[in-house]
N, C-alpha and C. Protein backbone atom coordinates (compact mmCIF):
# COMPACT_ATOMS: atom_id res chain seq x y z
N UNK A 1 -10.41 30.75 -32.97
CA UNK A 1 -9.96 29.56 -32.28
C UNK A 1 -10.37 29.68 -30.82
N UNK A 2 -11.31 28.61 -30.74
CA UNK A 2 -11.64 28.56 -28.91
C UNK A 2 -10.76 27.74 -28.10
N UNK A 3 -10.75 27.62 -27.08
CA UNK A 3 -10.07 26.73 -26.23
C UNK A 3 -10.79 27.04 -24.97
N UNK A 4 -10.13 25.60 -24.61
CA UNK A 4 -11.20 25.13 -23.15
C UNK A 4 -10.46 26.20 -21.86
N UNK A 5 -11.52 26.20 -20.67
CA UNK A 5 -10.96 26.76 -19.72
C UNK A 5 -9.62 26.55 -19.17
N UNK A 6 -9.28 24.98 -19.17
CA UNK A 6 -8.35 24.29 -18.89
C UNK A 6 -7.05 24.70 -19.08
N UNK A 7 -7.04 25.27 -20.55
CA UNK A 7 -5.83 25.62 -21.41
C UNK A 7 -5.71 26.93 -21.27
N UNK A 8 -6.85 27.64 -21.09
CA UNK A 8 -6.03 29.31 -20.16
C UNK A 8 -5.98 29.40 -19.27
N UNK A 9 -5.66 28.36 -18.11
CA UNK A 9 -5.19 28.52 -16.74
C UNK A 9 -3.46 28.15 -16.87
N UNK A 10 -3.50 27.44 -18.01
CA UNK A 10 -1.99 27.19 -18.01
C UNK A 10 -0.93 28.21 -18.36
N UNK A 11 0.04 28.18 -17.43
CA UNK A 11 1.54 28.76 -17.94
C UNK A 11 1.89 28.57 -19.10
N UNK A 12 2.01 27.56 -19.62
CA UNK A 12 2.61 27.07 -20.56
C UNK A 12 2.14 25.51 -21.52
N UNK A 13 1.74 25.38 -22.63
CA UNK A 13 1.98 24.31 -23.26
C UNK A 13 3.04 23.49 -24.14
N UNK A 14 2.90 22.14 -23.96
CA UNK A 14 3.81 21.65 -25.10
C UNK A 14 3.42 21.30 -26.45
N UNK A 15 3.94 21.73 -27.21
CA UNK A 15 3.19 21.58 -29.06
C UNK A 15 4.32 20.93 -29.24
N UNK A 16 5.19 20.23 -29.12
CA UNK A 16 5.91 19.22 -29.85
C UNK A 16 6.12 18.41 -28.78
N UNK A 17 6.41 16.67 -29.36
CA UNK A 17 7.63 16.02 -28.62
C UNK A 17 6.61 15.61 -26.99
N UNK A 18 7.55 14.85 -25.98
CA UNK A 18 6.64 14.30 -25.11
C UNK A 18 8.03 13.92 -23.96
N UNK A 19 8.02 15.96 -23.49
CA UNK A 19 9.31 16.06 -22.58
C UNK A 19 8.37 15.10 -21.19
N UNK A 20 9.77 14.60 -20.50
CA UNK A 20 9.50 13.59 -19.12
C UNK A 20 9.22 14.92 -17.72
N UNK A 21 8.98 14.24 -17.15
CA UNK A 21 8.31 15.09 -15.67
C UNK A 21 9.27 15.90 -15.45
N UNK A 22 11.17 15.67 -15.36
CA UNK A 22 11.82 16.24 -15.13
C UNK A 22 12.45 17.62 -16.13
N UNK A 23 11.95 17.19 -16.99
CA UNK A 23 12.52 18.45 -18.10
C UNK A 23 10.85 19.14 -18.39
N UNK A 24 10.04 18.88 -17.54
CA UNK A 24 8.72 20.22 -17.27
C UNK A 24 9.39 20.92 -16.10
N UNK A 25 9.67 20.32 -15.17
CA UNK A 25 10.00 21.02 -14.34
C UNK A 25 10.93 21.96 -14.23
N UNK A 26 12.08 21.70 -15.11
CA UNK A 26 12.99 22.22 -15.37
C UNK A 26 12.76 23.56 -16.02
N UNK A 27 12.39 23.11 -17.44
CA UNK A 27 11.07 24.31 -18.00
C UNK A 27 10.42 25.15 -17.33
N UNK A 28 9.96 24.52 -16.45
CA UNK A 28 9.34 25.70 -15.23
C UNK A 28 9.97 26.77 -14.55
N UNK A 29 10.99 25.72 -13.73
CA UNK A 29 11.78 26.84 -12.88
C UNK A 29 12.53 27.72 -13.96
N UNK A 30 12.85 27.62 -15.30
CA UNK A 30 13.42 28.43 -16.00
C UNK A 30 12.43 29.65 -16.03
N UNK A 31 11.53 29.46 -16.94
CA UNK A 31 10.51 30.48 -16.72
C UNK A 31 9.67 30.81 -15.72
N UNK A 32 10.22 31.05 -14.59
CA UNK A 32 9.76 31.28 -13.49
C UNK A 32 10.43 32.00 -13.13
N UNK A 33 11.98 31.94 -13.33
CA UNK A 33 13.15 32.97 -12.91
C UNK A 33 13.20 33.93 -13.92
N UNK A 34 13.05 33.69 -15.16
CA UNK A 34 12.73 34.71 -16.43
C UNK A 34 11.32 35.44 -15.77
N UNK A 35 10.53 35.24 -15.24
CA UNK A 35 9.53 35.87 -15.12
C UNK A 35 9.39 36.57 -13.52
N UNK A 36 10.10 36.54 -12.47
CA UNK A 36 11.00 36.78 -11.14
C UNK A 36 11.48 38.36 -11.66
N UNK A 37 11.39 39.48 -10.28
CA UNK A 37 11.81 40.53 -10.82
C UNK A 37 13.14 40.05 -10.36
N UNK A 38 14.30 40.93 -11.15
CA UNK A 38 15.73 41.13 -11.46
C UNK A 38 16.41 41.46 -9.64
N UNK A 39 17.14 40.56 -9.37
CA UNK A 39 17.76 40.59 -8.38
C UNK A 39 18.04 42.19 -7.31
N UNK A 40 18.03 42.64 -6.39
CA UNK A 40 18.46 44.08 -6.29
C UNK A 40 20.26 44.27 -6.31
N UNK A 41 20.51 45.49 -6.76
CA UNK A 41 21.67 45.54 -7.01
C UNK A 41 22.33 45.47 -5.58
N UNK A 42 23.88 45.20 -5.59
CA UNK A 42 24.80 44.79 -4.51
C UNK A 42 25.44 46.02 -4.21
N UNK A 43 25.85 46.33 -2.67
CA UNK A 43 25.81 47.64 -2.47
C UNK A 43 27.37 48.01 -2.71
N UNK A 44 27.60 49.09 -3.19
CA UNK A 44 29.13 49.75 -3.25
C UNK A 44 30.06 49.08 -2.37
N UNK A 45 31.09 48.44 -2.46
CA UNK A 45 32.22 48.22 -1.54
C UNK A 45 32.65 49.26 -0.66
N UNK A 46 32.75 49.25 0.61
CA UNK A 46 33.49 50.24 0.78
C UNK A 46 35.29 50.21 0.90
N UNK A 47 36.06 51.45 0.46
CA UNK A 47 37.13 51.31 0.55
C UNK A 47 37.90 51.73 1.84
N UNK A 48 39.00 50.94 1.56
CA UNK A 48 39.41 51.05 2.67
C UNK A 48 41.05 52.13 2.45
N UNK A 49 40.77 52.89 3.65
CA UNK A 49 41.05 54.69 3.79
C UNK A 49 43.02 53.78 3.57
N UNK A 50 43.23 52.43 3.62
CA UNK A 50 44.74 52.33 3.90
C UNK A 50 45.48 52.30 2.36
N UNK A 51 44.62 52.34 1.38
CA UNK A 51 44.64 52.38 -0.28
C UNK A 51 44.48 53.28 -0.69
N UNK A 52 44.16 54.15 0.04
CA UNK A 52 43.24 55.89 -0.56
C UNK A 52 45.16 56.69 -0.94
N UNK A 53 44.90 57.03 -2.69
CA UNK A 53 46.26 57.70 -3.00
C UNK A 53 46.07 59.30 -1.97
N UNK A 54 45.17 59.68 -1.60
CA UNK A 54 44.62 60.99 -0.80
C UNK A 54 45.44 60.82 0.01
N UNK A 55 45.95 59.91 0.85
CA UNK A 55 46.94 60.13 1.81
C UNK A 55 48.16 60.26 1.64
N UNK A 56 48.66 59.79 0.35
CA UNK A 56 50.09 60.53 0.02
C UNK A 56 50.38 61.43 0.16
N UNK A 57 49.80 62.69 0.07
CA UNK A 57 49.65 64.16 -0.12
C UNK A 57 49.67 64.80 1.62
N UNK A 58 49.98 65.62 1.78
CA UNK A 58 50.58 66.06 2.93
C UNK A 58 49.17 67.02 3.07
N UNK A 59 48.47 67.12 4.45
CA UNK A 59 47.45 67.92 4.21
C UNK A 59 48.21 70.14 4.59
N UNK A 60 47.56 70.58 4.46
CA UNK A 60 48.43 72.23 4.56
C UNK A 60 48.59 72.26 6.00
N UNK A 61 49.64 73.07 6.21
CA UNK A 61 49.92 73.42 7.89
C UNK A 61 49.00 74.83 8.10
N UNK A 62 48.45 74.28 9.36
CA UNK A 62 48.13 75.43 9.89
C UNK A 62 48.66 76.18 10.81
N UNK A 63 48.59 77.95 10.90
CA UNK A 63 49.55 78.73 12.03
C UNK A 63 48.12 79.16 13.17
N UNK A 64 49.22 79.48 14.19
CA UNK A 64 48.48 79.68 15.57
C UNK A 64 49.57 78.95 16.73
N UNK A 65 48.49 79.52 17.41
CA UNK A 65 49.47 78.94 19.11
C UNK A 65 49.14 76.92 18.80
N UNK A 66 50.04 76.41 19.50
CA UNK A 66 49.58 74.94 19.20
C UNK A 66 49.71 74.47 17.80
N UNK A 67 49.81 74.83 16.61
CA UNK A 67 49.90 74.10 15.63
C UNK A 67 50.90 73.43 15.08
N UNK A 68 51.88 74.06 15.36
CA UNK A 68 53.41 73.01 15.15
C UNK A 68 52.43 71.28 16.23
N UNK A 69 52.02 71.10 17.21
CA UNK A 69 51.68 70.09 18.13
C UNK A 69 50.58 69.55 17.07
N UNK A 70 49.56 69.89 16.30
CA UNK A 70 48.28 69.52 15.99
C UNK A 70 48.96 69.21 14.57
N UNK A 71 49.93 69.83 14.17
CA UNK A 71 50.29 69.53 12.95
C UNK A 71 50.36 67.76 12.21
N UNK A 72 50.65 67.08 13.10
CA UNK A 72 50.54 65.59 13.18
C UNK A 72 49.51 64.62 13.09
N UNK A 73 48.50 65.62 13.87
CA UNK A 73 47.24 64.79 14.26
C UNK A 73 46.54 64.59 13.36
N UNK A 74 45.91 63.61 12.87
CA UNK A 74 45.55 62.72 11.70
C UNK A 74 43.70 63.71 11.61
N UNK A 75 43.72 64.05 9.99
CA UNK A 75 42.51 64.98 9.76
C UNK A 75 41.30 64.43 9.34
């Protein structure tokens, strides 16, 4: 089976039926997005440290001169 130059420049043909200008187009942009690489993925949320169960937990005391004072100070 030959075919004209015409018909392998095309994307796409219609073999049935006699869709209107607007449902080619439509057709188009469909397979155009089917044929579009795949979106890039969306980046990690970051969380926020005021939800983190990690802060329930008491961090260890440390000994030395000053540490009863530092004992408070956020790690």
């Amino acid at each position: 089976m030959t075919s004209s130059p015409e018909e392998r420049r095309t994307a796409f043909r219609v073999v049935r039926g006699e869709p209107s200008d607007a449902e080619l187009a439509a057709l188009t942009v469909v397979l155009a997005a089917v044929a579009a690489d795949p979106p890039a993925p969306a980046p990690a949320p970051v969380r926020d440290r005021w939800s983190d169960p990690a802060t329930r937990f008491r961090t260890p005391l440390h000994h030395g001169p000053g540490a009863w004072r530092t004992s408070t100070w956020p790690r």
